[in-house]
Protein backbone atom coordinates (compact mmCIF):
# COMPACT_ATOMS: atom_id res chain seq x y z
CA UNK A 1 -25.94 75.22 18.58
CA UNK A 2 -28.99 77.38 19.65
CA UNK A 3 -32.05 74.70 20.86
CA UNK A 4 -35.69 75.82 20.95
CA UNK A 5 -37.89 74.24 22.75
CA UNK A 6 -42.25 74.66 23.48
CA UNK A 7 -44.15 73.27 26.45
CA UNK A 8 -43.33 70.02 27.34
CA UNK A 9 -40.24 70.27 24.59
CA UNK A 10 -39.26 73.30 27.23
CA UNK A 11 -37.87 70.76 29.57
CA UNK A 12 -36.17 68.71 26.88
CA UNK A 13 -34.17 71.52 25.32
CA UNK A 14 -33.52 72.58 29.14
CA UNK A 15 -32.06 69.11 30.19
CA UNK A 16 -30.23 68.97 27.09
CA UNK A 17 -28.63 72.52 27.73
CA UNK A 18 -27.61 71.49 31.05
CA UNK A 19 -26.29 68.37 30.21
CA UNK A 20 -24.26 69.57 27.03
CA UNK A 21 -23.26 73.19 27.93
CA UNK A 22 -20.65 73.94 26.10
CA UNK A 23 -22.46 73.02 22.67
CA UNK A 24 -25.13 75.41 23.66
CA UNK A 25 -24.82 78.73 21.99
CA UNK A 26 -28.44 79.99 23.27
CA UNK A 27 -31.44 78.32 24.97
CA UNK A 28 -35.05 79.56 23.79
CA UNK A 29 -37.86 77.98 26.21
CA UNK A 30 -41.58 79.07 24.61
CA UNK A 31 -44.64 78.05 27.49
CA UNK A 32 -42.91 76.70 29.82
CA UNK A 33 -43.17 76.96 33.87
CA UNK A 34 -41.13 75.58 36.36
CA UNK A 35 -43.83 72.12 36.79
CA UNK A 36 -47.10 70.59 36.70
CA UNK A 37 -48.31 69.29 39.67
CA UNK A 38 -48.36 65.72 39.15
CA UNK A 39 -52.08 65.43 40.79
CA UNK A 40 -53.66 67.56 38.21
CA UNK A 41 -52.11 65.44 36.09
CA UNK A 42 -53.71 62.36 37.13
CA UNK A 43 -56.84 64.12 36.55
CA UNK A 44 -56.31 64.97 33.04
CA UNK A 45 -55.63 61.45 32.18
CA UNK A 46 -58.16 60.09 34.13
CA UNK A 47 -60.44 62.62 31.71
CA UNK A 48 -58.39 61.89 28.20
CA UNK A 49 -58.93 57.99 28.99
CA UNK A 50 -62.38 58.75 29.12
CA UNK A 51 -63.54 61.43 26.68
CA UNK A 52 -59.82 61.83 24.72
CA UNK A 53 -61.14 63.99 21.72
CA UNK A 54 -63.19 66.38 23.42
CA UNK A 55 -60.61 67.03 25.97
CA UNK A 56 -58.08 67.56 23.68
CA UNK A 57 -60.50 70.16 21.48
CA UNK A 58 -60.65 71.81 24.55
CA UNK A 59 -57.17 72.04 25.87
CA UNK A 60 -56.42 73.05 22.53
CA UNK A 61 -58.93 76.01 22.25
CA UNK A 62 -57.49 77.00 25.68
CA UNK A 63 -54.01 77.12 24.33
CA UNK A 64 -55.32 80.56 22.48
CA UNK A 65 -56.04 83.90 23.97
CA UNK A 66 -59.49 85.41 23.33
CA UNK A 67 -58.03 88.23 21.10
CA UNK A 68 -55.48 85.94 18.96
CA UNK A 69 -57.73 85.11 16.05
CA UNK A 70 -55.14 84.69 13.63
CA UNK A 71 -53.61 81.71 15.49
CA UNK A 72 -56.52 79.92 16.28
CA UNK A 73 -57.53 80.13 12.61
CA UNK A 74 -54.08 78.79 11.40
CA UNK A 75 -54.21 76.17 14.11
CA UNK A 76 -57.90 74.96 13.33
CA UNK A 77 -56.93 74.76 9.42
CA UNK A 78 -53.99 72.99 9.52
CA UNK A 79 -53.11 71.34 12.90
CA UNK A 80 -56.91 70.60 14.83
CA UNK A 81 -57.51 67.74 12.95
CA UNK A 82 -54.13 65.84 13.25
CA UNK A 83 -53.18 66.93 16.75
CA UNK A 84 -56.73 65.76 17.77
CA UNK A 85 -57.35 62.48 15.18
CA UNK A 86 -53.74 61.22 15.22
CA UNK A 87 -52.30 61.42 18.41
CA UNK A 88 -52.57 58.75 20.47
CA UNK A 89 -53.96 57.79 23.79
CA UNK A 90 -50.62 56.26 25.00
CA UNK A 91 -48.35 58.81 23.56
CA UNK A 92 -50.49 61.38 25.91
CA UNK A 93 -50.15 59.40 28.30
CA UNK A 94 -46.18 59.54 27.99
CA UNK A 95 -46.25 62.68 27.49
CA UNK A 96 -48.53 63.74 31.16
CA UNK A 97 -46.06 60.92 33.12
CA UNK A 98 -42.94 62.62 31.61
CA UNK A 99 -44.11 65.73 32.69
CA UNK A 100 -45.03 64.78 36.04
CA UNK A 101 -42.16 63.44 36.67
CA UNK A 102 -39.73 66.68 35.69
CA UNK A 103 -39.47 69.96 36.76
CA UNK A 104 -37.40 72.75 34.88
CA UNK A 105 -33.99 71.95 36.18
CA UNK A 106 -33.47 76.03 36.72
CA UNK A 107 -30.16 75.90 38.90
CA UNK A 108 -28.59 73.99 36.49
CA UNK A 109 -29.75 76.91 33.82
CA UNK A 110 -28.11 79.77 35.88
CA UNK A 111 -24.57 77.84 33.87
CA UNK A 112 -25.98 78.96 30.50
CA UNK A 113 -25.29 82.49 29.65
CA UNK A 114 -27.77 83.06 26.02
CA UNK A 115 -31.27 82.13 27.37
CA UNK A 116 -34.38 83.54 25.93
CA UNK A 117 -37.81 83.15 27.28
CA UNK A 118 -40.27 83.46 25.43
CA UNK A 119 -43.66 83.63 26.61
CA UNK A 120 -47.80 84.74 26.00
CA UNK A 121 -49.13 86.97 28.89
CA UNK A 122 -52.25 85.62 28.59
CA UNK A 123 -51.17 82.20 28.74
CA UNK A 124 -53.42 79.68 30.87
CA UNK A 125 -51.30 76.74 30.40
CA UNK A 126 -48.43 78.14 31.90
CA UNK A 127 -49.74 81.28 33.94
CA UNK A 128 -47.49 84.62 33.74
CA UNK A 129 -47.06 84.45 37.61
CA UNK A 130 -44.65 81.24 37.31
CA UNK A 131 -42.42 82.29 34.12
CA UNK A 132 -42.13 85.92 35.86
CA UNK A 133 -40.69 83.42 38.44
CA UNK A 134 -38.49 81.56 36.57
CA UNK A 135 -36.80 84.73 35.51
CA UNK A 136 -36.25 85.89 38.65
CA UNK A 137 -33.90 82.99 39.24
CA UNK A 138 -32.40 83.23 35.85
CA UNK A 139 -31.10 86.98 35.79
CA UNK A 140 -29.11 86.03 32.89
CA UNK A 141 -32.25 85.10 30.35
CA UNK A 142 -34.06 87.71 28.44
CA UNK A 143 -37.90 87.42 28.57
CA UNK A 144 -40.40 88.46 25.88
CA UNK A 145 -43.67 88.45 26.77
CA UNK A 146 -46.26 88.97 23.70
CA UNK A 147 -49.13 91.08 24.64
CA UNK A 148 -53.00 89.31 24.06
CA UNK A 149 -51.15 85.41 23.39
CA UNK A 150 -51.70 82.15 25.01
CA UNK A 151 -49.84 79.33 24.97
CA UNK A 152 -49.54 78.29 21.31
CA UNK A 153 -48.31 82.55 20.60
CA UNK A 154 -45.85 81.65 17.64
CA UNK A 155 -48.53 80.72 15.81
CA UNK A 156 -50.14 84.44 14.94
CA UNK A 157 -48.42 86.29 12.04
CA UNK A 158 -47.21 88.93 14.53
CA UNK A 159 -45.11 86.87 16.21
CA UNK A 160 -43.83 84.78 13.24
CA UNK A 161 -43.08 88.10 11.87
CA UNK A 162 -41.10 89.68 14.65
CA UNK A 163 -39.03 86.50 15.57
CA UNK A 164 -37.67 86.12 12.23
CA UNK A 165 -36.95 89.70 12.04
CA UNK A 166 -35.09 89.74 15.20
């Protein structure tokens, strides 16, 4: 089977890839980097605890790039309101331990040969600089980077257009 996964979802689909190789026919990461550090972390719950909506409006506005429109209209009319409204403070909380406790487990990738990395240049949630170095230790995975996107880049037409035509 091929598994996708996005941001924190990254480092599911990665574990699971490593765990279950041989039922992995590809392996497509979207936003991810290698870790967070687990003291910015701390921070950010310390601030969702506090002022949750806000901080999530904002994270969320910086999950687009300045020139992707498109996406950050889609995302405001159909996902702001949920992500924002309905998630709550203790699955965030999950979510930020979880990630500070897990790092992409990328020597245990270099065992799966189909592995596509996808990822916005202009990405601020998980800079360039780090996925340009997670390729260099996976020779094997392709990367796409897609020009003018953040972090949430499959959301704009462009891309949902050119990844199912691919």
């Amino acid at each position: 089977m091929s598994v996708l996964g996005f941001s924190l979802g990254g480092f599911l689909a990665a574990e699971f890839a490593c765990g279950y190789p041989e039922k992995i026919a590809g392996l497509i990461l979207l936003g991810v980097r290698k870790q967070y550090e687990p003291q910015v972390l701390e921070n950010i719950k310390r601030e969702i605890m506090t002022e949750r909506k806000p901080w999530l409006y904002k994270f969320y506005l910086n999950c687009f790039s300045k020139a992707d429109k498109d996406g950050l209209a889609l995302f405001r009319k159909k996902l702001l309101r949920e992500y924002s409204d309905n998630l709550s403070l203790a699955e965030l909380i999950r979510g930020l331990d979880y990630l500070a406790g897990h790092a992409l487990p990328v020597e245990a990738l270099k065992r799966i040969e189909d592995i596509s990395i996808i990822h916005g240049r202009n990405d601020i949630i998980a800079p360039l600089k780090g996925v340009l170095e997670i390729k260099a230790e996976l020779p094997q995975a392709r990367l796409k980077l897609i020009t003018d996107r953040g972090h949430l880049c499959f959301l704009n037409r462009d891309f949902r257009e050119s990844f199912y035509h691919e």
